[in-house]
Protein backbone atom coordinates (compact mmCIF):
# COMPACT_ATOMS: atom_id res chain seq x y z
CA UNK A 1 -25.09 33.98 126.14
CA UNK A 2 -25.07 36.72 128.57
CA UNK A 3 -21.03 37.18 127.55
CA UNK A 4 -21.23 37.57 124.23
CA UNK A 5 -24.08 40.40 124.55
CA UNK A 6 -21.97 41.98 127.27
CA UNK A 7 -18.73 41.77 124.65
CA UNK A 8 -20.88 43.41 122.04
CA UNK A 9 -21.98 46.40 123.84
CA UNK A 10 -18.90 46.77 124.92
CA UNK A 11 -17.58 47.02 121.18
CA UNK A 12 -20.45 49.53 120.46
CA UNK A 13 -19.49 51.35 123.58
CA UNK A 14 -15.98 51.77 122.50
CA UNK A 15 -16.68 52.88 118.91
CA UNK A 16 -19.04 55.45 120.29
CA UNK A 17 -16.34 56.87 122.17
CA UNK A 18 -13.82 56.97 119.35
CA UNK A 19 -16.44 58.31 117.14
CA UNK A 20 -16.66 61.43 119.92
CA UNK A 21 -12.77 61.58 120.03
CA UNK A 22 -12.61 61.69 116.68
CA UNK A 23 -15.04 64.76 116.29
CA UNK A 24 -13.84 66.28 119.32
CA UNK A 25 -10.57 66.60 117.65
CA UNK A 26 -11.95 67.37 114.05
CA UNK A 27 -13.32 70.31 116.04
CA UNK A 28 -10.55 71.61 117.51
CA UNK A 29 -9.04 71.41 114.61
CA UNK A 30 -11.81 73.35 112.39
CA UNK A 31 -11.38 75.78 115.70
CA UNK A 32 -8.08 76.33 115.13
CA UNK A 33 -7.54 76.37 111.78
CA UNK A 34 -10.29 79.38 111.65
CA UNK A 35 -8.95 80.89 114.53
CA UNK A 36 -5.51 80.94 112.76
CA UNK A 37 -6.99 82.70 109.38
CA UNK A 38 -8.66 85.22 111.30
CA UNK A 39 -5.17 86.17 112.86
CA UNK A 40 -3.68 86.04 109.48
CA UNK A 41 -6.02 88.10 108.07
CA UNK A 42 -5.70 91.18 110.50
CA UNK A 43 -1.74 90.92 110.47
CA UNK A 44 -2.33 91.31 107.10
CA UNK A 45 -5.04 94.44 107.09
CA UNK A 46 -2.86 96.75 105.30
CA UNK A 47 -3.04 95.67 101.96
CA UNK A 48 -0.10 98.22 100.34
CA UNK A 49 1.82 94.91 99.36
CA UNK A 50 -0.03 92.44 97.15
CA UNK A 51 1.08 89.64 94.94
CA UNK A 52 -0.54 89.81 91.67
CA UNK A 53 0.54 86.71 89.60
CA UNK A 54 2.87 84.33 90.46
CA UNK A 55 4.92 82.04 87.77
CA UNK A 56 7.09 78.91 88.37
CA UNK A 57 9.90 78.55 86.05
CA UNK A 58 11.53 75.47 88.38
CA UNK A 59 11.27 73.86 91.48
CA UNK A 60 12.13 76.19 93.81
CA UNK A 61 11.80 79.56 91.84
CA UNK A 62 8.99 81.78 91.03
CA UNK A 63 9.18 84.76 89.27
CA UNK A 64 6.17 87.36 90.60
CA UNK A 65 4.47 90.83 89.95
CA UNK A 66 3.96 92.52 93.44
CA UNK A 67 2.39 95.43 93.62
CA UNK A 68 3.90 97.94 96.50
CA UNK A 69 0.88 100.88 96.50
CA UNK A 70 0.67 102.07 93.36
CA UNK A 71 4.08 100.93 91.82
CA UNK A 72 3.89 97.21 90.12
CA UNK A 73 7.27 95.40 90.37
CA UNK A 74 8.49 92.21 88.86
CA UNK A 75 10.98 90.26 91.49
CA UNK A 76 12.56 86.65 91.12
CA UNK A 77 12.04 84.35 94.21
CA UNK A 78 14.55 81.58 94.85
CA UNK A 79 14.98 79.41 98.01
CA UNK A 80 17.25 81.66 99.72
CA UNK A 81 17.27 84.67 97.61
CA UNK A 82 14.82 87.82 96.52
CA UNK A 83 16.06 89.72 93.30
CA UNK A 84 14.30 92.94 91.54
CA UNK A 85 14.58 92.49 88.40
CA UNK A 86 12.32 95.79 87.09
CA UNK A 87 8.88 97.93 87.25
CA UNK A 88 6.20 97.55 85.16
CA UNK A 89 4.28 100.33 84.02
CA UNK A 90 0.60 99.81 85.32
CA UNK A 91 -0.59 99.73 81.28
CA UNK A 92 1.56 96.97 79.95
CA UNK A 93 -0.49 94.50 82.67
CA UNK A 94 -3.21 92.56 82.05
CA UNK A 95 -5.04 93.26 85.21
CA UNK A 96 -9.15 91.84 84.72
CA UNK A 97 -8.86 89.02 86.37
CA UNK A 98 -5.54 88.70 88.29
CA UNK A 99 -5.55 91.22 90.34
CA UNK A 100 -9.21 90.23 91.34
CA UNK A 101 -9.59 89.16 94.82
CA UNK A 102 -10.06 85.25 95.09
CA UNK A 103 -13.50 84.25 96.41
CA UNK A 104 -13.28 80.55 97.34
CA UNK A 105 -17.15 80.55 97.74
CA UNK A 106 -17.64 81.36 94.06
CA UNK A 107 -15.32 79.36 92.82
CA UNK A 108 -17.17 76.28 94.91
CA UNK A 109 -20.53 77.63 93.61
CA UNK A 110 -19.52 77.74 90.19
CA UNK A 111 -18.11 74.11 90.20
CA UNK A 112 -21.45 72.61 91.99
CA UNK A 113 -23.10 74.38 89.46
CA UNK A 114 -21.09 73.11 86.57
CA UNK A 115 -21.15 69.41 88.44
CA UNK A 116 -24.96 69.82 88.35
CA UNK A 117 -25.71 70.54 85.02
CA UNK A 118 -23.48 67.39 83.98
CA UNK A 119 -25.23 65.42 85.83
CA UNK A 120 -28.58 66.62 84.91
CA UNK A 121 -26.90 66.77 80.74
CA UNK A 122 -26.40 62.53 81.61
CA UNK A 123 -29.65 61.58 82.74
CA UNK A 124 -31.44 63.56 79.89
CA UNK A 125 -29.34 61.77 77.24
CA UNK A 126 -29.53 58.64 79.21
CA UNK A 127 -33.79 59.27 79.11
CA UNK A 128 -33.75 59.75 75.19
């Protein structure tokens, strides 16, 4: 009797201490990964280049709109290769919402929201 009670804490005692592995290395990694955006983000603090819309047209090429300070250019992207291929005039763009910042907060917000109301939309109808 008193083996199989010392085998099972033993069993709990080793899946406590992968459970605190495993979150010791999910927070180095959140750690990291934050320290890593931060350093991204001041490299990138000047803000005169900025990629405005981006468009596949096949696996491994993207045509974008960059803007360079105040001059809007249009550039194919290939695997090994960068072409210009013109300038756009600032008034031919359609610049409400792409050249917006993206807030990943309010997109999240927005989508709980959204996930909410469905939910609460299914209950009501599921009430009636």
């Amino acid at each position: 009797m008193e083996l199989l009670l010392t085998v099972g804490v033993g069993s709990y005692a080793q899946l406590i201490t992968v459970l605190l592995v495993f979150v010791l290395v999910l927070g180095i990694t959140a750690a990291t990964t934050k320290w890593i955006a931060n350093y991204q983000k001041q490299q990138s603090a000047g803000e005169n280049i900025q990629v405005i819309e981006t468009s596949r047209i096949s696996g491994s090429k993207y045509i974008q709109v960059v803007r360079v300070g105040e001059t809007y250019i249009v550039i194919a992207v290939c695997k090994d290769t960068v072409t210009l291929l013109g300038e756009v005039p600032k008034e031919q763009l359609k610049l409400d919402g792409a050249a917006r910042n993206f807030n990943f907060k309010e997109f999240l917000d927005k989508a709980v929201k959204k996930k909410t109301g469905t939910e609460e939309e299914s209950r009501e109808h599921e009430e009636q």
